[in-house]
C-alpha atoms as a PDB file:
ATOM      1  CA  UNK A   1       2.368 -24.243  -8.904  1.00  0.00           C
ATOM      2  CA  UNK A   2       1.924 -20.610  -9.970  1.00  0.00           C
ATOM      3  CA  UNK A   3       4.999 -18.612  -9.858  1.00  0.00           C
ATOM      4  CA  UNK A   4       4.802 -14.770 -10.049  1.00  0.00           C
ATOM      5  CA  UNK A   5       7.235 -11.412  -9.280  1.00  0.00           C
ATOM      6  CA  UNK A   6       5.881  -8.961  -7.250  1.00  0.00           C
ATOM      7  CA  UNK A   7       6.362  -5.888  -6.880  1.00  0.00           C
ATOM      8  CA  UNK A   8       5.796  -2.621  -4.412  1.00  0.00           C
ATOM      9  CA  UNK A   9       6.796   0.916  -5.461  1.00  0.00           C
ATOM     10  CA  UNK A  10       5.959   4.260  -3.863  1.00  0.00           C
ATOM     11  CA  UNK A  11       5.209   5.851  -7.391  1.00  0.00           C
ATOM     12  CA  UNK A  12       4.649   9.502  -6.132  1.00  0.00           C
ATOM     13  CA  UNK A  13       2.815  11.024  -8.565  1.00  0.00           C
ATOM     14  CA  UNK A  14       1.397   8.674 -11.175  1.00  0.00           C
ATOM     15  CA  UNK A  15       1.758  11.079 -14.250  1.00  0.00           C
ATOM     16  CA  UNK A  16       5.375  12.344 -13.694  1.00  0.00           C
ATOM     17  CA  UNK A  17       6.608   9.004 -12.769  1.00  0.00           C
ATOM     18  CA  UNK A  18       5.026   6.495 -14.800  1.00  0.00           C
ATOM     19  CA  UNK A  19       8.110   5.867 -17.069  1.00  0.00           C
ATOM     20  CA  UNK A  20       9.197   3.708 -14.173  1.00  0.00           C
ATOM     21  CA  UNK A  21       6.217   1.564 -13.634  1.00  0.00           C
ATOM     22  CA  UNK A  22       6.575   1.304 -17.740  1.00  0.00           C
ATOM     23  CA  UNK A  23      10.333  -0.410 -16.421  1.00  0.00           C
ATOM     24  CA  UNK A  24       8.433  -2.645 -13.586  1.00  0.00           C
ATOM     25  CA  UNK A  25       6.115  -4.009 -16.195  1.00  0.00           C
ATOM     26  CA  UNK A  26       9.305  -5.798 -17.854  1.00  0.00           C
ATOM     27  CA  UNK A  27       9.819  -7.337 -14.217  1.00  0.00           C
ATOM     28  CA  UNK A  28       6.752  -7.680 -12.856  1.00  0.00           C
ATOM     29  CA  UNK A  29       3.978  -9.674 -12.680  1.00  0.00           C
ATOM     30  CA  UNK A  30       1.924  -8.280 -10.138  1.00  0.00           C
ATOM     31  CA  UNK A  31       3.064  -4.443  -9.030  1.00  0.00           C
ATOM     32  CA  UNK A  32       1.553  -2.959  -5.841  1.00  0.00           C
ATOM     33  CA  UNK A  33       1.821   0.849  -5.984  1.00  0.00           C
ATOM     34  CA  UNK A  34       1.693   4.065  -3.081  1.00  0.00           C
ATOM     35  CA  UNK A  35       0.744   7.544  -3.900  1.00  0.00           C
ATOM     36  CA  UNK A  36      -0.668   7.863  -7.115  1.00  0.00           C
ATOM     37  CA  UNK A  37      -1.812  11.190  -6.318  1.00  0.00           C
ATOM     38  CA  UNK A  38      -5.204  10.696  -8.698  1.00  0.00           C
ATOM     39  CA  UNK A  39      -8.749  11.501  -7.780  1.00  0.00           C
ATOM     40  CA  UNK A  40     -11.255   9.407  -8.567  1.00  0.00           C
ATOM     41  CA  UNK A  41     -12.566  11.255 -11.424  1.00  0.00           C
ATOM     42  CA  UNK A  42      -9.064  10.381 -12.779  1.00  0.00           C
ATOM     43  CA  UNK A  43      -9.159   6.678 -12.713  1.00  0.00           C
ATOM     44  CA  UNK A  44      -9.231   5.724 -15.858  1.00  0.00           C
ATOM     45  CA  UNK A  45      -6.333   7.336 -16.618  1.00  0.00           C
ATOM     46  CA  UNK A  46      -4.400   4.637 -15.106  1.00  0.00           C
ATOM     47  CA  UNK A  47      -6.518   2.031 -16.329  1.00  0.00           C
ATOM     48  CA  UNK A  48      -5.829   3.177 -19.763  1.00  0.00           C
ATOM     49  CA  UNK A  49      -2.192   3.282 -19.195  1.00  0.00           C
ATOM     50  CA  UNK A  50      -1.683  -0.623 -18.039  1.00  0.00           C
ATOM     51  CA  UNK A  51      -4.272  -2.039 -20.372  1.00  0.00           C
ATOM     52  CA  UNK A  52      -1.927  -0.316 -23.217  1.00  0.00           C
ATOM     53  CA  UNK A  53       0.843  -2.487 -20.973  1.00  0.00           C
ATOM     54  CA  UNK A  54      -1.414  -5.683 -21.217  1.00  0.00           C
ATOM     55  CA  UNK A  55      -1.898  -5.281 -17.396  1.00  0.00           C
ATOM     56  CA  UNK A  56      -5.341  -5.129 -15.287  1.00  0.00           C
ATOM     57  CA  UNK A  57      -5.436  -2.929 -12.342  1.00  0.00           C
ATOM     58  CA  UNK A  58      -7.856  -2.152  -9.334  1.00  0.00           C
ATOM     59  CA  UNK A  59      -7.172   1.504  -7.841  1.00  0.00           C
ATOM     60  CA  UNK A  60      -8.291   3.343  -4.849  1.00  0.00           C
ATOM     61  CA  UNK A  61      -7.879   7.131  -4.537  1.00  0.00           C
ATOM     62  CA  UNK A  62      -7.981   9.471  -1.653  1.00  0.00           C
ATOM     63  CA  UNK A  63     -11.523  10.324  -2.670  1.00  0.00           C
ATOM     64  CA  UNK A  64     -12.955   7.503  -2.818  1.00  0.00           C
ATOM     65  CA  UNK A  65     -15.984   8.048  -0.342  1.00  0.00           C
ATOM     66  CA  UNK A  66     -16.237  11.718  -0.565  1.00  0.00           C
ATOM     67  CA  UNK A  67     -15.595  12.756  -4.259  1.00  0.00           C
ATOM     68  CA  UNK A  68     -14.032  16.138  -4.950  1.00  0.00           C
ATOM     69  CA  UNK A  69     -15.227  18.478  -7.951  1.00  0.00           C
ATOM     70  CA  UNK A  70     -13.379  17.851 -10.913  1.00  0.00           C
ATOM     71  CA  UNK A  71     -13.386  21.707 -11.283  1.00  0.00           C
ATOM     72  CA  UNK A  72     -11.609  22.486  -8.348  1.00  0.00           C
ATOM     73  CA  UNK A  73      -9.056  19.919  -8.081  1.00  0.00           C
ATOM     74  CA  UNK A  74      -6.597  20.621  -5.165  1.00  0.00           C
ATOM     75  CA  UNK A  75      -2.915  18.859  -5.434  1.00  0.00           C
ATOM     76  CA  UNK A  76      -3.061  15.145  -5.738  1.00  0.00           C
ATOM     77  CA  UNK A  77      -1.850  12.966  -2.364  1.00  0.00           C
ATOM     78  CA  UNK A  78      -2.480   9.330  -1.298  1.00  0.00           C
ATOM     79  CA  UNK A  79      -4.059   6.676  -2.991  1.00  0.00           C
ATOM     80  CA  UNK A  80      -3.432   2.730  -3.879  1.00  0.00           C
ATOM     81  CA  UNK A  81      -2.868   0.349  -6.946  1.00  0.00           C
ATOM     82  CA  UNK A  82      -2.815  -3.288  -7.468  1.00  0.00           C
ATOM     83  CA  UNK A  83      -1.825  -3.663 -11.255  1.00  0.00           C
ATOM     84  CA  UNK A  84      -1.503  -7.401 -12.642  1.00  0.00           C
ATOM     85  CA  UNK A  85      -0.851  -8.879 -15.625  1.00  0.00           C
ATOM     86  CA  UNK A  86      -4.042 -10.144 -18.109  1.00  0.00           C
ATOM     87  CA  UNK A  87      -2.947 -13.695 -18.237  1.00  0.00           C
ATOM     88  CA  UNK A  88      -3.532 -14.025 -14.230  1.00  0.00           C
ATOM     89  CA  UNK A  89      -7.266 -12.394 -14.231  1.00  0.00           C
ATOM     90  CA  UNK A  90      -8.624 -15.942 -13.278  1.00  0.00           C
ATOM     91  CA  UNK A  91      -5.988 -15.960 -10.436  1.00  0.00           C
ATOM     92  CA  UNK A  92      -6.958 -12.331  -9.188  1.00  0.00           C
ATOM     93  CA  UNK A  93      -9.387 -11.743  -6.294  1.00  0.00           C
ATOM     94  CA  UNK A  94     -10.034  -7.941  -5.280  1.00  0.00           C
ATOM     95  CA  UNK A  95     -11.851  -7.777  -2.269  1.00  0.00           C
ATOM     96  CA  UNK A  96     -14.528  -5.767  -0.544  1.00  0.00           C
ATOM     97  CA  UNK A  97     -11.966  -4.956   2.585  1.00  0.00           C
ATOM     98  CA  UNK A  98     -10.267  -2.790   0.014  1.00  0.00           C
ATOM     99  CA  UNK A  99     -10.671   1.502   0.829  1.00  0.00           C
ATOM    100  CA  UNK A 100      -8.662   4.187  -0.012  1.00  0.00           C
ATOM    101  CA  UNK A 101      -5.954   3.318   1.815  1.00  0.00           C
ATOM    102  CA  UNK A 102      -5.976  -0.319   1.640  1.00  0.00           C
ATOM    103  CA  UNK A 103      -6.172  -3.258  -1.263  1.00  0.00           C
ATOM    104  CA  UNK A 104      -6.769  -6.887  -0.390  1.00  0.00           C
ATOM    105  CA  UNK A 105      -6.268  -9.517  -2.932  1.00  0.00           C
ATOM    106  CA  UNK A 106      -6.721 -12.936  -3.025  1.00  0.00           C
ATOM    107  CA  UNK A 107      -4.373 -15.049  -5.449  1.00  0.00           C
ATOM    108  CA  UNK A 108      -4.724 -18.111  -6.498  1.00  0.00           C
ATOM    109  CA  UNK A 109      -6.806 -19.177  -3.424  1.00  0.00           C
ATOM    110  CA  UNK A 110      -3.478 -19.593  -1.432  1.00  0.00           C
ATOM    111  CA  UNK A 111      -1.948 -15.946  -1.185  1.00  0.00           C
ATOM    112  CA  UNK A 112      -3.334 -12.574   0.573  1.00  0.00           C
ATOM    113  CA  UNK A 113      -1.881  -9.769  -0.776  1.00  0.00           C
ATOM    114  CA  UNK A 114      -2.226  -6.774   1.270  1.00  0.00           C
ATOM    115  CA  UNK A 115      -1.146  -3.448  -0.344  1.00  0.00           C
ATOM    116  CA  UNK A 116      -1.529  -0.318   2.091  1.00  0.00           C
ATOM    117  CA  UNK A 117      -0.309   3.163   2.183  1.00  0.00           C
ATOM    118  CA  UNK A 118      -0.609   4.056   5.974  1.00  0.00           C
ATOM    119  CA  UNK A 119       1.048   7.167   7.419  1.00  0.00           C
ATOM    120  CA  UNK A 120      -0.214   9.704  10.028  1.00  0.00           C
ATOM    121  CA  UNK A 121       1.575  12.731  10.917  1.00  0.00           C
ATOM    122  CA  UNK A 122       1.648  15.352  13.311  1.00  0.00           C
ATOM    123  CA  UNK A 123       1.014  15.707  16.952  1.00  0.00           C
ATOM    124  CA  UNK A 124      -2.249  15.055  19.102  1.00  0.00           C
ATOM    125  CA  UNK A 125      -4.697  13.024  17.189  1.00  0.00           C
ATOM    126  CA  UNK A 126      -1.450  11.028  15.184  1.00  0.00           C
ATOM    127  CA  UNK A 127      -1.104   8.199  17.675  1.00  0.00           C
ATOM    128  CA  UNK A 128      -5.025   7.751  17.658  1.00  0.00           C
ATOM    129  CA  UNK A 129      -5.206   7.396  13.929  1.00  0.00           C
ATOM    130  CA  UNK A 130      -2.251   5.515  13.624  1.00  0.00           C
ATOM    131  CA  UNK A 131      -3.421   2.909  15.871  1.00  0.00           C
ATOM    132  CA  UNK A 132      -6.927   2.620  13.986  1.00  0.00           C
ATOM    133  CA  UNK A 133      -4.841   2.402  10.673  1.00  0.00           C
ATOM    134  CA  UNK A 134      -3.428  -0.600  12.628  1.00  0.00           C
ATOM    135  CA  UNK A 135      -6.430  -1.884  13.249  1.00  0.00           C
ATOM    136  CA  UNK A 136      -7.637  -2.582  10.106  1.00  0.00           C
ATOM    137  CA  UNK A 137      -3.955  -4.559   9.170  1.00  0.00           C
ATOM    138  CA  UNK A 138      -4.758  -6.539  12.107  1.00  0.00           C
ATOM    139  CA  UNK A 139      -8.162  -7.518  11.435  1.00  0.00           C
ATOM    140  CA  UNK A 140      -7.172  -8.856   7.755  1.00  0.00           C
ATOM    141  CA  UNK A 141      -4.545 -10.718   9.192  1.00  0.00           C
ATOM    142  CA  UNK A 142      -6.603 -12.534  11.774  1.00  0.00           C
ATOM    143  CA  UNK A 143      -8.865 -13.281   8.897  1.00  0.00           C
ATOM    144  CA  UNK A 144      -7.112 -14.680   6.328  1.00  0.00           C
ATOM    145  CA  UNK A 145      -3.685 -15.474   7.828  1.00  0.00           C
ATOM    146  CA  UNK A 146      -5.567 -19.027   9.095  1.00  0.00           C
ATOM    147  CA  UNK A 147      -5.967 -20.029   5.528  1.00  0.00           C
ATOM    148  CA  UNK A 148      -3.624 -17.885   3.089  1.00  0.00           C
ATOM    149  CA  UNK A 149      -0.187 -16.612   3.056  1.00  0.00           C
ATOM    150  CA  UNK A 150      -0.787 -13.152   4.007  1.00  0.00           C
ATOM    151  CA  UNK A 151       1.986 -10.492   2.343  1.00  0.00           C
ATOM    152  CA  UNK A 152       2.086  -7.097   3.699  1.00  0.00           C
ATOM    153  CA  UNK A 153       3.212  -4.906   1.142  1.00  0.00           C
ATOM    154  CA  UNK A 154       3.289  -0.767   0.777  1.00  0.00           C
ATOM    155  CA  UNK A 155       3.590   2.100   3.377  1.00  0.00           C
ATOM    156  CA  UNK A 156       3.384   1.886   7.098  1.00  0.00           C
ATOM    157  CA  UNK A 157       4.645   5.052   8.593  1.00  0.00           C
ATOM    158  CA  UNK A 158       4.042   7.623  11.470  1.00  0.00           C
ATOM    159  CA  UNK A 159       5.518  10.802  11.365  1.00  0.00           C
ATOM    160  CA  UNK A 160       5.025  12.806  14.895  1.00  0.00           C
ATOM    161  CA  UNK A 161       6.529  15.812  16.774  1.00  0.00           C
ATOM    162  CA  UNK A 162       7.159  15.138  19.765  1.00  0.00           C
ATOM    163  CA  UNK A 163       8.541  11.954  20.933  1.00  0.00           C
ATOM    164  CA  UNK A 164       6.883  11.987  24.315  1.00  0.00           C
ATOM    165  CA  UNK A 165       3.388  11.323  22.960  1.00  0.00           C
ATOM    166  CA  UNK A 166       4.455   7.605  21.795  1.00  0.00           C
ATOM    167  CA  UNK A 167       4.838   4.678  23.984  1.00  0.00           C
ATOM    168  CA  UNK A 168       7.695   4.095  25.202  1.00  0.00           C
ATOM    169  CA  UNK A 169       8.513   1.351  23.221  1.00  0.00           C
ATOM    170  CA  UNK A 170       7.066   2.673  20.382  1.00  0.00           C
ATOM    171  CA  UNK A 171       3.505   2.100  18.269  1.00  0.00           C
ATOM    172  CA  UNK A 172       5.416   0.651  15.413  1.00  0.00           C
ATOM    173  CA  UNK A 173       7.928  -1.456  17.142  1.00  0.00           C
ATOM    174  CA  UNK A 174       5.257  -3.088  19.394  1.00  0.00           C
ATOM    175  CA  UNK A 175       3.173  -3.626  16.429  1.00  0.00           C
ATOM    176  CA  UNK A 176       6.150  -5.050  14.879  1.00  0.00           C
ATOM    177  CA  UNK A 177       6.784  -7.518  17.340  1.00  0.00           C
ATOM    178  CA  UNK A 178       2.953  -8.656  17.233  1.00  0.00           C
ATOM    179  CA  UNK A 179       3.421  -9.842  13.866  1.00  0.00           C
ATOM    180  CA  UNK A 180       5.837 -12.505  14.361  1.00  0.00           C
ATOM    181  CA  UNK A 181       2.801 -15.109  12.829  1.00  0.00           C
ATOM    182  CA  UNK A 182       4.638 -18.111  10.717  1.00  0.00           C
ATOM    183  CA  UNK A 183       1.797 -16.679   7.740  1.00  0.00           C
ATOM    184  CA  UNK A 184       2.671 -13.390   7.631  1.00  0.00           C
ATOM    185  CA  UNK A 185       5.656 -11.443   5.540  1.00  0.00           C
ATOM    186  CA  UNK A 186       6.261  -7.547   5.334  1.00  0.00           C
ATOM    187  CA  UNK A 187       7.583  -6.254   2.339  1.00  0.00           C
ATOM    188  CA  UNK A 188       8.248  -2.541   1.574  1.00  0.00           C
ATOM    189  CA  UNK A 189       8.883   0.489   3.895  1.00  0.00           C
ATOM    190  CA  UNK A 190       8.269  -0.113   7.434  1.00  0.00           C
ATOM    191  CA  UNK A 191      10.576   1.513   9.527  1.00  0.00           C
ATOM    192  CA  UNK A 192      11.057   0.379  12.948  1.00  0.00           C
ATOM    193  CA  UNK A 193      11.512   3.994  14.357  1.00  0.00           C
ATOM    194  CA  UNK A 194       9.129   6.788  14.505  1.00  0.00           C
ATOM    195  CA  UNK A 195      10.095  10.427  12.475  1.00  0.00           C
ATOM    196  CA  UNK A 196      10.394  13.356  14.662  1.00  0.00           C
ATOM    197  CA  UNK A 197      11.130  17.281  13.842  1.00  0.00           C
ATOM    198  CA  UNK A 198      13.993  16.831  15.283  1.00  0.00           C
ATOM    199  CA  UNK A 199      15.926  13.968  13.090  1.00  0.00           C
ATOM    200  CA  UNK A 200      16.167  13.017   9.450  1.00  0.00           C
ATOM    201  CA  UNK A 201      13.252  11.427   7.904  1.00  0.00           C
ATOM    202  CA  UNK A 202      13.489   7.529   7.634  1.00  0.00           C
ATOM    203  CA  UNK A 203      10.558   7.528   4.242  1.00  0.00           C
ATOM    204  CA  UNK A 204      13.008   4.744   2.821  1.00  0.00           C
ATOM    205  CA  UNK A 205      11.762   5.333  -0.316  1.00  0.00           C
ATOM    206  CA  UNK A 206      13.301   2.461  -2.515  1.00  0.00           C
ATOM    207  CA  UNK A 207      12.797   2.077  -6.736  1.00  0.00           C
ATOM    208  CA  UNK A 208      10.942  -1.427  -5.492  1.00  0.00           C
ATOM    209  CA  UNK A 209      11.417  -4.093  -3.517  1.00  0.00           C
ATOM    210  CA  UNK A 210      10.635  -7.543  -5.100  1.00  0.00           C
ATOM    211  CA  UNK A 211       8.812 -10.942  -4.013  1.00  0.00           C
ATOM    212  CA  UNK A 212       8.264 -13.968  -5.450  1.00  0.00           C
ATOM    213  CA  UNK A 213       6.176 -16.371  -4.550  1.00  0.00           C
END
C-alpha cells in the first residue's frame, strides 16, 4: 500500500514565503498550496523552485484564461498548487477539472485529491458566486466519490456584509451538512460561520494541516 503525508498551506505570497514550503518539503510528500499570488507568465518560477527541491508541481494562477501583460503587472492574489515529490510521478494524475481556482488529482487510482481556494466577498452578487463555487466541489464529488476517496483540501470561505443576505442557516453550514458522504474528508480552513463587517475574521490561517493516507 502507498503511504504518503500531505499537506495544505495557505502560502500567501509565493516569493516572500517560500522558506516555509522549503520546511514542508522535509515533511511532506504531497503539499497542496493557496494564494501563490503568481501570474501565469510567472509559472516557472515555482516550477524551478521545487524541481531544485526534487518535487514536481502542477499550478494554476488567477490568470489562467485571461492572461495579463507582463508589463503591467497589478499585485498578485489567488491562485493554486499541487507540488509532489519525483518518486510518485507514476502515482500522480492531474486532471482536466482543474481551473484557477481548483486542482483535481488522482493518486494511485484510489485517492481524489481536491485542492481549492474558494472565497467570495462582499455583498449582492457574493451568495450567487459562492454557491456556483459550490457547485463545482459538488460535481467532483458526485463523480469520483463512487470510486475514490475524495479529500477536500484548501480554502472554502465567504466573506459578506450583511448577514441578512444568507440563509438562515447559512450557505456554508448547509453545505456542510450535505457532505456527510462515508468517501469524503475536509481538510484545511473551512469555517462553519460566515465573516461579517461587524465581527473578527475567522481566515484560520494555520502553518499546515497534515494527512496521511
Amino acid at each position: 500500500m502507498l503511504k504518503v503525508n500531505i499537506t495544505t498551506f495557505n502560502i500567501e505570497n509565493f516569493r516572500s514565503n517560500n522558506c516555509y514550503l522549503l520546511d514542508l518539503f522535509q515533511h511532506s510528500d504531497i503539499i497542496a498550496i493557496q494564494e501563490h499570488w503568481l501570474y501565469k507568465f510567472e509559472k516557472q518560477d515555482l516550477i524551478d523552485f521545487c524541481t531544485k527541491a526534487g518535487f514536481r508541481s502542477a499550478i494554476q494562477c488567477s490568470d489562467e484564461d485571461n492572461p495579463i501583460n507582463p508589463t503591467c503587472r497589478p499585485r498578485g492574489k489567488g491562485g493554486v498548487a499541487v507540488i509532489w515529490k519525483n518518486e510518485l510521478d507514476q502515482y500522480v494524475e492531474i486532471l482536466a477539472e482543474s481551473n484557477n481556482r481548483i486542482i483535481v488529482t488522482l493518486l494511485h487510482n484510489s485517492v481524489c485529491i481536491i485542492s481549492c481556494y474558494l472565497t467570495a466577498r462582499g455583498s449582492g452578487e457574493a451568495e450567487n458566486d459562492f454557491n456556483d463555487q459550490l457547485a463545482e466541489i459538488n460535481e467532483l464529488i458526485v463523480k469520483y466519490s463512487p470510486s475514490y476517496k475524495v479529500i477536500i483540501m484548501g480554502i472554502l470561505m465567504l466573506h459578506c456584509t450583511d448577514k441578512h443576505m444568507l440563509r438562515e442557516t447559512g450557505i456554508w453550514r448547509s453545505y456542510a451538512k450535505g457532505l456527510d458522504y462515508i468517501n469524503i474528508e475536509i481538510i484545511g480552513m473551512f469555517p462553519l460561520s460566515t465573516t461579517t463587517t461587524s465581527e473578527m475574521s475567522h481566515r484560520l490561517t494555520t502553518y499546515s494541516a497534515h494527512k496521511k493516507t
